[in-house]
N, C-alpha and C. Protein backbone atom coordinates (compact mmCIF):
# COMPACT_ATOMS: atom_id res chain seq x y z
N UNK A 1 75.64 -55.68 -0.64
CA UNK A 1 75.12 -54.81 -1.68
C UNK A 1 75.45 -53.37 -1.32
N UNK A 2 75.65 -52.60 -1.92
CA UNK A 2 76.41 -51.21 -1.79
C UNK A 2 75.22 -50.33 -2.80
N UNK A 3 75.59 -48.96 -1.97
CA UNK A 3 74.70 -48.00 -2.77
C UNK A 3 75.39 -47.38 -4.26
N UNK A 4 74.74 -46.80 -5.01
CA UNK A 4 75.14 -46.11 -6.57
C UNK A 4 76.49 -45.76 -6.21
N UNK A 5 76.84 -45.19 -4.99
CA UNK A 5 78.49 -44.51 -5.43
C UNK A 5 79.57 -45.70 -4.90
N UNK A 6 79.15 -46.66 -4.29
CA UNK A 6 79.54 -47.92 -3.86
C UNK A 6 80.19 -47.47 -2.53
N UNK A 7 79.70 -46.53 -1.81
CA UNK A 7 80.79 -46.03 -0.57
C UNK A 7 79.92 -46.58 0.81
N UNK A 8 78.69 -46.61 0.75
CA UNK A 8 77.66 -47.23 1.97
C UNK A 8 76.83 -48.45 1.51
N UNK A 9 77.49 -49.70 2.52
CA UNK A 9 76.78 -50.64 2.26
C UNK A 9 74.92 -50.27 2.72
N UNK A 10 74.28 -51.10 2.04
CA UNK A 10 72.55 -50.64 2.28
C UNK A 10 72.33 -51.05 3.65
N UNK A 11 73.18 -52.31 4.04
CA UNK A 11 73.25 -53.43 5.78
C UNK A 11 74.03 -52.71 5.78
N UNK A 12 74.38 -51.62 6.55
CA UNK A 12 75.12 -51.32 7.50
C UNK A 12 74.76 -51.05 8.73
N UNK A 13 74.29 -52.34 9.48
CA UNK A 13 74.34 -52.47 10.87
C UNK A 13 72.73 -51.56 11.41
N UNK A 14 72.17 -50.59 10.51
CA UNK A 14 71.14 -49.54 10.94
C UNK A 14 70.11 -50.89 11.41
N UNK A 15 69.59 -50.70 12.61
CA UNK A 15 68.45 -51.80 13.10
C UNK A 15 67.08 -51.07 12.33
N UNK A 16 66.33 -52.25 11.82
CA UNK A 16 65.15 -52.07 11.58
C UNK A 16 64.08 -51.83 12.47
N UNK A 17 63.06 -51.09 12.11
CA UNK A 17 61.71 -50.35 12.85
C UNK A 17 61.07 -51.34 13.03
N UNK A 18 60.43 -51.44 14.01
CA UNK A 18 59.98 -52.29 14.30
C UNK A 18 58.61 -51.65 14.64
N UNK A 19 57.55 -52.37 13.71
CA UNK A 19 56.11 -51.98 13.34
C UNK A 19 55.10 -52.10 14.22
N UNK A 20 54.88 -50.69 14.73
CA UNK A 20 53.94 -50.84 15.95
C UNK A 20 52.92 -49.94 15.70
N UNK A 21 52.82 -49.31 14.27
CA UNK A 21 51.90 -48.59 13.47
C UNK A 21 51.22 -49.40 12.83
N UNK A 22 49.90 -48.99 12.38
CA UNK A 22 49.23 -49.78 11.54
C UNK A 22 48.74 -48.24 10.58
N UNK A 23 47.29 -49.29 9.78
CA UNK A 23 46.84 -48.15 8.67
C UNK A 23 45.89 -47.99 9.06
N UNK A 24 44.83 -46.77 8.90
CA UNK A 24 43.66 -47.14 9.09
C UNK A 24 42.47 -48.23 8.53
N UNK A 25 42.86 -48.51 7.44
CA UNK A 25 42.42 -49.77 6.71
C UNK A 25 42.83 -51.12 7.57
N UNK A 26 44.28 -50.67 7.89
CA UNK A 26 44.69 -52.61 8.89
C UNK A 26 43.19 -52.41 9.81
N UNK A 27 43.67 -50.87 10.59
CA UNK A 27 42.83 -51.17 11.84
C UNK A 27 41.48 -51.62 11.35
N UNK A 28 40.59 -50.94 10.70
CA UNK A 28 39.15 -51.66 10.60
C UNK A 28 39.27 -52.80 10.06
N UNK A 29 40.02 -54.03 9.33
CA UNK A 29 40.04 -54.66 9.11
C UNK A 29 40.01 -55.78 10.64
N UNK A 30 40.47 -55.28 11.73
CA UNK A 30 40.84 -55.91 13.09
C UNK A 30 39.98 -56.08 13.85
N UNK A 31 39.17 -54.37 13.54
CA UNK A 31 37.72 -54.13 14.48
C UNK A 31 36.96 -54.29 14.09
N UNK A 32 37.19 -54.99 13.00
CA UNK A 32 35.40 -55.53 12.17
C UNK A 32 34.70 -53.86 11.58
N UNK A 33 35.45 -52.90 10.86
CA UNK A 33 34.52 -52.02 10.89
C UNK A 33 35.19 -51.64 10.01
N UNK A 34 34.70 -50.09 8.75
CA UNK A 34 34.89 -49.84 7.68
C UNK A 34 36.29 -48.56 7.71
N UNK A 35 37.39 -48.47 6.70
CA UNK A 35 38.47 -47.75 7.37
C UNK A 35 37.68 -46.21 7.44
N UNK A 36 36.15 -45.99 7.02
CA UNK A 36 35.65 -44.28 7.33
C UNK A 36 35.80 -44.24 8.73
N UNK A 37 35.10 -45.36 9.25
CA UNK A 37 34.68 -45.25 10.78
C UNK A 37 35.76 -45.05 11.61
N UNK A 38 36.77 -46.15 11.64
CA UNK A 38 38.12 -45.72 11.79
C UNK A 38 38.29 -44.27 11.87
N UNK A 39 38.80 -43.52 10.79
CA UNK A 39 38.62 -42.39 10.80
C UNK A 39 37.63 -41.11 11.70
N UNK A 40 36.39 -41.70 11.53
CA UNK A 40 35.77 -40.73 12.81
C UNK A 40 35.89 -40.91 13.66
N UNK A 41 36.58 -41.62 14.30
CA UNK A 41 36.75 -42.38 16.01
C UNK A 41 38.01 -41.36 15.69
N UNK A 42 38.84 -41.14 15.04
CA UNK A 42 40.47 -40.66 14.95
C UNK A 42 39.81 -38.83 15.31
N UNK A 43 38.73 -38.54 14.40
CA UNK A 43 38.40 -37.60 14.59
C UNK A 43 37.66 -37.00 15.88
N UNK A 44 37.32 -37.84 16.23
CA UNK A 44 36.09 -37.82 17.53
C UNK A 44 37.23 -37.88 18.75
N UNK A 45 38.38 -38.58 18.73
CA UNK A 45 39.44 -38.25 19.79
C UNK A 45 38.82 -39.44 20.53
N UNK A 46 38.14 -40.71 19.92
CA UNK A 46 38.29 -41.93 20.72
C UNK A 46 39.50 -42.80 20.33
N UNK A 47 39.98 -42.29 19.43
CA UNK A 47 41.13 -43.35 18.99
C UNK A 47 42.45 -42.30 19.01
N UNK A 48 43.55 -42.77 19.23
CA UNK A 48 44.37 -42.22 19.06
C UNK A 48 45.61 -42.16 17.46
N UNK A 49 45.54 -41.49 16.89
CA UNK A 49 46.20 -41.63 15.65
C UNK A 49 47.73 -40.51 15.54
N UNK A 50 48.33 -41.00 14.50
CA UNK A 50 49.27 -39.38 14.15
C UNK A 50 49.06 -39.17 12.81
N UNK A 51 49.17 -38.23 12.24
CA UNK A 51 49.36 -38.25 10.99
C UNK A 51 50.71 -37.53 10.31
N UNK A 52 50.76 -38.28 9.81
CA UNK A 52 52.06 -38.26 8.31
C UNK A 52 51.68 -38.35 6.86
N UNK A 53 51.68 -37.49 6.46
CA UNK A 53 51.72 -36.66 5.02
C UNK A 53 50.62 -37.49 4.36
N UNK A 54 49.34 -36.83 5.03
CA UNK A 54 48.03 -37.21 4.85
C UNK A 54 47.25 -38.69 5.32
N UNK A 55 48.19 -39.33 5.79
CA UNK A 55 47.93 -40.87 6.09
C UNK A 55 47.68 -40.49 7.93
N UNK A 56 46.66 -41.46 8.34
CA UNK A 56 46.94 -41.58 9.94
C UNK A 56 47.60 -42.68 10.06
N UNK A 57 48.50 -42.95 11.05
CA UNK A 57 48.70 -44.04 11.59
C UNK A 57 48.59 -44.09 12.89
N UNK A 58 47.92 -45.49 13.55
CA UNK A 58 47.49 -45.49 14.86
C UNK A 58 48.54 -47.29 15.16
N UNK A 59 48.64 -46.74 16.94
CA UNK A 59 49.29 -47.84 17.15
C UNK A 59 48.55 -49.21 17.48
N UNK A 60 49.19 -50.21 17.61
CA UNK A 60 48.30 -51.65 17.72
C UNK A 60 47.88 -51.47 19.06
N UNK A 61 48.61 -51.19 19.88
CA UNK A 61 47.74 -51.12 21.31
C UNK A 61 46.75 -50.41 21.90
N UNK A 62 46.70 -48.92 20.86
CA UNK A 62 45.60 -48.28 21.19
C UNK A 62 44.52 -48.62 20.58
N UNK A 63 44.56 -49.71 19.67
CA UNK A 63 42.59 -50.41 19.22
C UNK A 63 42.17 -50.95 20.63
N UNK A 64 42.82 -50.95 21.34
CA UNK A 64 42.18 -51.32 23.37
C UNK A 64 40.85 -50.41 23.38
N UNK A 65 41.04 -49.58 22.95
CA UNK A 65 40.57 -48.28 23.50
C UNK A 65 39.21 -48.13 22.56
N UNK A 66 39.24 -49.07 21.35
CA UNK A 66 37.82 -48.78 21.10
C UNK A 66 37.19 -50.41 20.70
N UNK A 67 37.73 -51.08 21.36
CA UNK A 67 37.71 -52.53 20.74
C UNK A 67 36.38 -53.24 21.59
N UNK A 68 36.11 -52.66 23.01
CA UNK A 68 34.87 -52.97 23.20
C UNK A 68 34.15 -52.37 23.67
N UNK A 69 32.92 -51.60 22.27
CA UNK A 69 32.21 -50.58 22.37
C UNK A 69 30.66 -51.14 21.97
N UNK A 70 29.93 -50.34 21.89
CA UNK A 70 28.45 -51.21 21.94
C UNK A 70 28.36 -51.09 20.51
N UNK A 71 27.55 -52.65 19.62
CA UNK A 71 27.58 -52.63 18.51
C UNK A 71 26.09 -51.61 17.59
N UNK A 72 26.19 -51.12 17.03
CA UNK A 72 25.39 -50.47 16.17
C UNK A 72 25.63 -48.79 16.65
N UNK A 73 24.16 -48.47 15.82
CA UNK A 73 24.10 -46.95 15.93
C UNK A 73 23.73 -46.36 17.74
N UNK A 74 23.82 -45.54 17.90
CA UNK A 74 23.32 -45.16 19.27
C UNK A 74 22.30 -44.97 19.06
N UNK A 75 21.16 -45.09 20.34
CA UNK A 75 19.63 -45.09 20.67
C UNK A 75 19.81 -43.42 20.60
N UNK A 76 18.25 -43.29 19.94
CA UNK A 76 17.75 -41.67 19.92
C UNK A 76 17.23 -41.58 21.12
N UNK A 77 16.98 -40.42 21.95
CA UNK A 77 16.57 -40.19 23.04
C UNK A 77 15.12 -39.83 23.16
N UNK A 78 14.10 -40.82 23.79
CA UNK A 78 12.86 -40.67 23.79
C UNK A 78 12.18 -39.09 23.24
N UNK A 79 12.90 -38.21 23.77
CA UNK A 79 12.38 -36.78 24.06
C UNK A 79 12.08 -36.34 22.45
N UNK A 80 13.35 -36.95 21.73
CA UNK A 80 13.10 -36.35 20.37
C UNK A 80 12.17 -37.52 19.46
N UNK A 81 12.02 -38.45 19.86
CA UNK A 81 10.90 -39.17 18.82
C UNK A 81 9.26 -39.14 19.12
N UNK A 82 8.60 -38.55 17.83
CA UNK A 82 7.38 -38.48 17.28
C UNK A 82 6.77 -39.50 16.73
């Protein structure tokens, strides 16, 4: 198959990317958790992400890094409950 001016085949030999990005939606779909949360972990600098033209993408190996964390909200600290 050849492009509009017929001068570059579309296969020409270029190797395909090989997908080691995900979305933030894949990822919470993986970690059991919602793609916001995702996101504040990206923000909070527990997860590692990049972003490209408004999208993050984070790699599959860095969900290591938040994959076993304690489940729920964090405990309030005695001092502040009335």
């Amino acid at each position: 198959m050849f492009c509009a001016d017929n001068r570059f085949p579309y296969n020409s030999g270029v190797p395909k990317a090989t997908h080691d990005y995900i979305s933030t939606t894949e990822a919470g779909e993986i970690l059991g958790i919602s793609r916001q949360r995702v996101l504040k972990f990206v923000q909070e600098g527990r997860l590692k992400a990049i972003k490209v033209a408004n999208v993050y993408l984070i790699k599959k190996r860095d969900l290591a890094d938040v994959k076993d964390r304690k489940p729920g909200r964090p405990t309030k600290s005695k001092s502040r409950r009335k």
